[in-house]
PDB file of N, CA and C in Angstrom:
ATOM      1  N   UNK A   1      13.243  -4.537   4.970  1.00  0.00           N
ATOM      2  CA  UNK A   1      14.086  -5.401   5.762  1.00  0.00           C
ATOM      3  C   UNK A   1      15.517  -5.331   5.241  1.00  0.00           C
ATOM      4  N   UNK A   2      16.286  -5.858   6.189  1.00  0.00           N
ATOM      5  CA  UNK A   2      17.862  -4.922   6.029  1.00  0.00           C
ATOM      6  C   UNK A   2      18.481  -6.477   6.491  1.00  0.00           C
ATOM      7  N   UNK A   3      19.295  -7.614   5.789  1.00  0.00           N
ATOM      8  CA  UNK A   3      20.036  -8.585   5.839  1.00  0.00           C
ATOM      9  C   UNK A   3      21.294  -7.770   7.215  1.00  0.00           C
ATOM     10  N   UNK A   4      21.335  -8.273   7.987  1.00  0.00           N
ATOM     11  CA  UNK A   4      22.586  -8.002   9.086  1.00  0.00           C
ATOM     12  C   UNK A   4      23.333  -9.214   9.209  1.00  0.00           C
ATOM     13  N   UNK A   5      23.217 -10.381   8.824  1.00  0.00           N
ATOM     14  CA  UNK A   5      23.795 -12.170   8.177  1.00  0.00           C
ATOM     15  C   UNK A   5      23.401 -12.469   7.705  1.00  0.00           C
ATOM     16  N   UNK A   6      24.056 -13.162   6.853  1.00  0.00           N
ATOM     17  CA  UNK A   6      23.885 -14.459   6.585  1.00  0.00           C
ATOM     18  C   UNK A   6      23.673 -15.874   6.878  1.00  0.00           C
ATOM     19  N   UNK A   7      22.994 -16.664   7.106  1.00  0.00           N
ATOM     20  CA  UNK A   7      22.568 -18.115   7.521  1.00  0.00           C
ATOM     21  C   UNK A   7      22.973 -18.491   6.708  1.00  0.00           C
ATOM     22  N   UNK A   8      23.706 -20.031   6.911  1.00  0.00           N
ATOM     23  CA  UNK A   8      23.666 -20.876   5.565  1.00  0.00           C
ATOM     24  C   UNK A   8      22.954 -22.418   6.480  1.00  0.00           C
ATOM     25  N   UNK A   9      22.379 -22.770   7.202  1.00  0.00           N
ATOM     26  CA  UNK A   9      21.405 -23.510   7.323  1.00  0.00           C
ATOM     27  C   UNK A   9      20.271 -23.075   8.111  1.00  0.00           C
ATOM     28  N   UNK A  10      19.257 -23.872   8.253  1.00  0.00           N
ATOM     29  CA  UNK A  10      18.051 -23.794   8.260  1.00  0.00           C
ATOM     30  C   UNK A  10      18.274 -23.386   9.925  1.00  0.00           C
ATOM     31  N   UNK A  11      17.176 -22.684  10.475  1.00  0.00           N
ATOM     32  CA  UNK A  11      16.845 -22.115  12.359  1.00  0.00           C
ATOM     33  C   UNK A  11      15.649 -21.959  12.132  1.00  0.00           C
ATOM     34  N   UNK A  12      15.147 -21.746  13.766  1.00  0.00           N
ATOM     35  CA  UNK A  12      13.755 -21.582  14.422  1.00  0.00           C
ATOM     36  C   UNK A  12      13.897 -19.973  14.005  1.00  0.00           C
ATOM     37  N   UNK A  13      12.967 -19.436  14.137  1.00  0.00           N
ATOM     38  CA  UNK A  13      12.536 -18.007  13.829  1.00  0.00           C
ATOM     39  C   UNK A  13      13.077 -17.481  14.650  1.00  0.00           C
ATOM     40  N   UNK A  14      13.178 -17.333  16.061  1.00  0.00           N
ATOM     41  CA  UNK A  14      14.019 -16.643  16.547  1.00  0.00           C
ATOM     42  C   UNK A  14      15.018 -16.410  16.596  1.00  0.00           C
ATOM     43  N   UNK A  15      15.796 -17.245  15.932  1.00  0.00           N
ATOM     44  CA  UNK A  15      17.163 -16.900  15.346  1.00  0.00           C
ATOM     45  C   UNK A  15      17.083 -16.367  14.193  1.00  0.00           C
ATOM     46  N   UNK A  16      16.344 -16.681  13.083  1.00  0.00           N
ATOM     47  CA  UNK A  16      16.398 -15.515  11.742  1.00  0.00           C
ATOM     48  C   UNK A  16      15.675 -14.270  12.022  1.00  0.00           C
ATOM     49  N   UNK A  17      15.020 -14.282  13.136  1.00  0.00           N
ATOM     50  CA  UNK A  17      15.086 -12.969  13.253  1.00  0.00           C
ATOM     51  C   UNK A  17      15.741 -12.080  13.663  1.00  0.00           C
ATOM     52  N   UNK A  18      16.867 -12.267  14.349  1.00  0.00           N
ATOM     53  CA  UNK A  18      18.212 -11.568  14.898  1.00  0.00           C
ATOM     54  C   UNK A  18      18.949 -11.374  13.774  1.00  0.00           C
ATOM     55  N   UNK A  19      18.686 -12.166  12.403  1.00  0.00           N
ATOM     56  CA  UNK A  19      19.784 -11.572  11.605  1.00  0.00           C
ATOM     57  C   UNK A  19      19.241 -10.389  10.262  1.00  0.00           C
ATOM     58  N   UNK A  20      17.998 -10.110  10.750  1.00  0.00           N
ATOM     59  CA  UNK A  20      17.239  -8.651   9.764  1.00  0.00           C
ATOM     60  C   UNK A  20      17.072  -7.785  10.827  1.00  0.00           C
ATOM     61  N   UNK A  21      17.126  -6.575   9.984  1.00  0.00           N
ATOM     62  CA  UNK A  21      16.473  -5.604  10.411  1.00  0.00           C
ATOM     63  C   UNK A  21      15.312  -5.074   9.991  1.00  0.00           C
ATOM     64  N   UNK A  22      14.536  -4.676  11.005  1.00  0.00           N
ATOM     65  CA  UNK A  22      12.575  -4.104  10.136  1.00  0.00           C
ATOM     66  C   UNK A  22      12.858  -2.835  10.159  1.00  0.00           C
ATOM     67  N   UNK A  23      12.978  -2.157   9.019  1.00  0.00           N
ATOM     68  CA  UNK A  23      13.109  -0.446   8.679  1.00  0.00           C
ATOM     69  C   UNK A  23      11.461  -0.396   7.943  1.00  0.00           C
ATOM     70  N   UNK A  24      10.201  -1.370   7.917  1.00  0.00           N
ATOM     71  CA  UNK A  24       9.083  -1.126   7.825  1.00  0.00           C
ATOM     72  C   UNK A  24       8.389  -0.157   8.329  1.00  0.00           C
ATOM     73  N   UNK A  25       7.875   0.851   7.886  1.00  0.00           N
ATOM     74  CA  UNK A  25       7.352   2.051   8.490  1.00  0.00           C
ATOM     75  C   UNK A  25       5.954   1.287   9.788  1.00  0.00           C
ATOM     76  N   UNK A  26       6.382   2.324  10.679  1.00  0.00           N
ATOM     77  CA  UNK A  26       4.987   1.253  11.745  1.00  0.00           C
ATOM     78  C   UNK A  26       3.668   1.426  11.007  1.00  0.00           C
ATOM     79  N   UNK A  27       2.265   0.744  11.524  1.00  0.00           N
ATOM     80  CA  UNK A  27       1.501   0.338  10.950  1.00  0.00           C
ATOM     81  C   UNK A  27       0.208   1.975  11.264  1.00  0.00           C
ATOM     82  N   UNK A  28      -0.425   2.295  10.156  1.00  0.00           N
ATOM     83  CA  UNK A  28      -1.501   3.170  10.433  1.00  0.00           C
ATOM     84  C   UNK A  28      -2.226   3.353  12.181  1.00  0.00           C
ATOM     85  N   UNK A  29      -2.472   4.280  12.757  1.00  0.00           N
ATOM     86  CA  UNK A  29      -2.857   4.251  13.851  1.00  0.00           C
ATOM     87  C   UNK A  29      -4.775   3.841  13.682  1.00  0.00           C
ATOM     88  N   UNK A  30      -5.226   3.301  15.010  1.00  0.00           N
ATOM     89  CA  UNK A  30      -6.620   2.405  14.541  1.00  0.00           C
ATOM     90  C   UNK A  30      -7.291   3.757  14.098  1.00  0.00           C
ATOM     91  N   UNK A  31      -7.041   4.620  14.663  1.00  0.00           N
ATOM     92  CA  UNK A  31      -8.788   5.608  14.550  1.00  0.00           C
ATOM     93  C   UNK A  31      -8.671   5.559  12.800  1.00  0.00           C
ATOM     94  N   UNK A  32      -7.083   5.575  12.207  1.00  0.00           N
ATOM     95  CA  UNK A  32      -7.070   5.541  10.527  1.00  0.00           C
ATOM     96  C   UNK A  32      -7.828   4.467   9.845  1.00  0.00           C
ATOM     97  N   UNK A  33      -7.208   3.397  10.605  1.00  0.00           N
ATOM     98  CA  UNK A  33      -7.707   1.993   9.994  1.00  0.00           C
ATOM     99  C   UNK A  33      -9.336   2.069  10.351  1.00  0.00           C
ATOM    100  N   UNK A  34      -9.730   2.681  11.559  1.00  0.00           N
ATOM    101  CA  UNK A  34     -11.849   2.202  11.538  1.00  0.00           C
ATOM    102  C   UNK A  34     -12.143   3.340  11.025  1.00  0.00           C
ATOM    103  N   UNK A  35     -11.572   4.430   9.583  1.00  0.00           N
ATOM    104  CA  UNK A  35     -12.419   4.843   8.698  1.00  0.00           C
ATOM    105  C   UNK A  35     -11.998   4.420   7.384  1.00  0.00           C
ATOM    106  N   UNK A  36     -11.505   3.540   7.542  1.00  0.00           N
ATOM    107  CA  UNK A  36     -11.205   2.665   5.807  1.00  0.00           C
ATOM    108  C   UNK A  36     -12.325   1.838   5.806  1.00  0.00           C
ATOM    109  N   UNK A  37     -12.957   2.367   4.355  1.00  0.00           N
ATOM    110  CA  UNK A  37     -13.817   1.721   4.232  1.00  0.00           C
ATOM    111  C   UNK A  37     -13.231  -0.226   4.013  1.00  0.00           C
ATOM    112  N   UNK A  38     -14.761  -1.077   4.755  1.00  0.00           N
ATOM    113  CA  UNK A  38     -14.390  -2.557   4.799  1.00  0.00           C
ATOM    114  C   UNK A  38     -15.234  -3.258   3.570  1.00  0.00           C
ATOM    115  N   UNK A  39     -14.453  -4.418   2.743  1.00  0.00           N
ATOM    116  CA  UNK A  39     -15.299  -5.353   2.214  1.00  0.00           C
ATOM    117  C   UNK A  39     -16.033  -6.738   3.245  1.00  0.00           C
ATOM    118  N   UNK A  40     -16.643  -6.650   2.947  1.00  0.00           N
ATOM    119  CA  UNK A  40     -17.417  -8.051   3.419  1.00  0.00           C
ATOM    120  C   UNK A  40     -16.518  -9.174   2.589  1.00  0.00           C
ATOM    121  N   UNK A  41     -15.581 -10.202   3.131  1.00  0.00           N
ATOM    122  CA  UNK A  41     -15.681 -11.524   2.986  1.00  0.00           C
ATOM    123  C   UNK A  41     -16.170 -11.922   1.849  1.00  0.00           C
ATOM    124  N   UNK A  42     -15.132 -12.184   0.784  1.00  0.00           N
ATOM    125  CA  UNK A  42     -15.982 -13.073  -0.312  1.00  0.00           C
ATOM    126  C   UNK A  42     -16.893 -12.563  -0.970  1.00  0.00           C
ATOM    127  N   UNK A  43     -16.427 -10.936  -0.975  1.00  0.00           N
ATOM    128  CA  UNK A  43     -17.673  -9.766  -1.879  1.00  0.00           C
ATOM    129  C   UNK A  43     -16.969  -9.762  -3.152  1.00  0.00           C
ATOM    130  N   UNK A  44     -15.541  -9.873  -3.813  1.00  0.00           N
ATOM    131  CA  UNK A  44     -15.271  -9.870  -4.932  1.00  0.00           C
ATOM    132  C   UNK A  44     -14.065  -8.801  -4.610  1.00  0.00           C
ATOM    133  N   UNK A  45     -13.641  -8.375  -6.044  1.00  0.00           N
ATOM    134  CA  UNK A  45     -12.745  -7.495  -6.317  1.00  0.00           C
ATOM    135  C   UNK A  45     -13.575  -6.191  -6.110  1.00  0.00           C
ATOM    136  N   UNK A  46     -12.625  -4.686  -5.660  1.00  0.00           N
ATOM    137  CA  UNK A  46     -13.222  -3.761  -6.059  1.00  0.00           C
ATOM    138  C   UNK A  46     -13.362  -3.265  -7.329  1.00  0.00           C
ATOM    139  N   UNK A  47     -14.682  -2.434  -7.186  1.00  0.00           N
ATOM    140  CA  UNK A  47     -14.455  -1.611  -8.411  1.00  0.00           C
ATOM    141  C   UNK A  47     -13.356  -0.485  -8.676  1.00  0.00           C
ATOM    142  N   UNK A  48     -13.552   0.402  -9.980  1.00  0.00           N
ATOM    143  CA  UNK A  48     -12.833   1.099 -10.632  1.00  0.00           C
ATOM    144  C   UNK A  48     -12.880   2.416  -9.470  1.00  0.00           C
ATOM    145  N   UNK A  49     -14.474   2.863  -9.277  1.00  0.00           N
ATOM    146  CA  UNK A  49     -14.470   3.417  -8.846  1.00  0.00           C
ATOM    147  C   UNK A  49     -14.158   3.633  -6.979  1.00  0.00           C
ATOM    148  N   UNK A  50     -14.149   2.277  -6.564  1.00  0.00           N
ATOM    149  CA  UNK A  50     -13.869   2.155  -5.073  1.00  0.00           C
ATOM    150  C   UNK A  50     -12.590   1.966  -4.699  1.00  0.00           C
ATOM    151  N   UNK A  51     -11.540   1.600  -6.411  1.00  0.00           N
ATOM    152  CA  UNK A  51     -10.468   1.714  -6.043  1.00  0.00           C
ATOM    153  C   UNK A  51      -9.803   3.361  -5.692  1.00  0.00           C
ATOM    154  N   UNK A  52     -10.173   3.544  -6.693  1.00  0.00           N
ATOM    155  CA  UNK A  52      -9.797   5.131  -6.885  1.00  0.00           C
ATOM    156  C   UNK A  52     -10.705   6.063  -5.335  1.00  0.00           C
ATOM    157  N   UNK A  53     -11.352   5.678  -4.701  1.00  0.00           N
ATOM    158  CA  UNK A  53     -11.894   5.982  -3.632  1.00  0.00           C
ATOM    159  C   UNK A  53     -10.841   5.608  -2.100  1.00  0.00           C
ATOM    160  N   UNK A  54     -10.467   4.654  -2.572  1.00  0.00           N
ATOM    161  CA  UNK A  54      -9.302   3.780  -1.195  1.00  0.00           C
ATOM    162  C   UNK A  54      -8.112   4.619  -1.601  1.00  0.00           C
ATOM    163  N   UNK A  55      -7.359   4.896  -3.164  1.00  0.00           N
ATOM    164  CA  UNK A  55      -6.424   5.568  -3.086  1.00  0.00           C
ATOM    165  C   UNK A  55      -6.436   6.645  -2.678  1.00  0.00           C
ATOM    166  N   UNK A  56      -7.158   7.771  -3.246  1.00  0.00           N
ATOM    167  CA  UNK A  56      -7.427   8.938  -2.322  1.00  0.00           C
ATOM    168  C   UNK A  56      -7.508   8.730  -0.689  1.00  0.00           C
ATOM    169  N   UNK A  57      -8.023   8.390   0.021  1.00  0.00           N
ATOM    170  CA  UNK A  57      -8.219   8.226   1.460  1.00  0.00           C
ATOM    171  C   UNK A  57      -6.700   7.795   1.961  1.00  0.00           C
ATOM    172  N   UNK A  58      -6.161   6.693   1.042  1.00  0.00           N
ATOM    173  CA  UNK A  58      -4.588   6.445   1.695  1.00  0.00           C
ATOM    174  C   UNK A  58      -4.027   7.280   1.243  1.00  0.00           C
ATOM    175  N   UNK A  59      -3.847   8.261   0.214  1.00  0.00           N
ATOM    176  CA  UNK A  59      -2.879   9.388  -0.083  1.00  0.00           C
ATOM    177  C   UNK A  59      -1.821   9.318  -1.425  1.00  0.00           C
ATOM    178  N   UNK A  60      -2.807   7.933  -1.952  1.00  0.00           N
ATOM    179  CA  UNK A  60      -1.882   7.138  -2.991  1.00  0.00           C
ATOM    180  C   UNK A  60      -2.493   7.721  -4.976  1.00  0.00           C
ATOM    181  N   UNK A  61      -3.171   8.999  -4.160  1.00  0.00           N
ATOM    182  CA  UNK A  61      -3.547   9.054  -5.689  1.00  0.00           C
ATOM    183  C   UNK A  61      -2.965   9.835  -6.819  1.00  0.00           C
ATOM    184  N   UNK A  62      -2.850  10.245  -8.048  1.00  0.00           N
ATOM    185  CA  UNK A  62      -2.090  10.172  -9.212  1.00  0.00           C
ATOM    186  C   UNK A  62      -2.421  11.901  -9.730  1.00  0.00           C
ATOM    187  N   UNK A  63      -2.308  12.943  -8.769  1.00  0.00           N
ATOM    188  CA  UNK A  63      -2.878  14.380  -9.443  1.00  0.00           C
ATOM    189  C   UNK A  63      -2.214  14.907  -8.685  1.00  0.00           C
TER     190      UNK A  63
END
């Protein structure tokens, strides 16, 4: 996000949103997102090894 003003009091969202810009890359396309693997709700943290499984698949891994 990219400040384009400054506010110095408080607005409804639609006005602070006129004063950023979203340079956020757009979001994964679905067919990407329905082969990431899913946790179930309240299953815990991943493991060592399921992390290192999610990084590879997103492209985030360390070799």
């Amino acid at each position: 996000m990219i400040v384009e003003r400054i506010i110095t009091k408080r607005v409804g969202p639609p006005v602070a949103a006129q004063c950023l810009i979203d340079r956020s890359p757009p979001p994964p396309p679905r067919e990407i997102l329905a082969t990431m693997p899913r946790r179930d709700r309240g299953a815990g943290r991943p493991t060592k090894r399921e992390r290192r499984e999610t990084d590879r698949l997103l492209g985030r891994d360390e070799g």
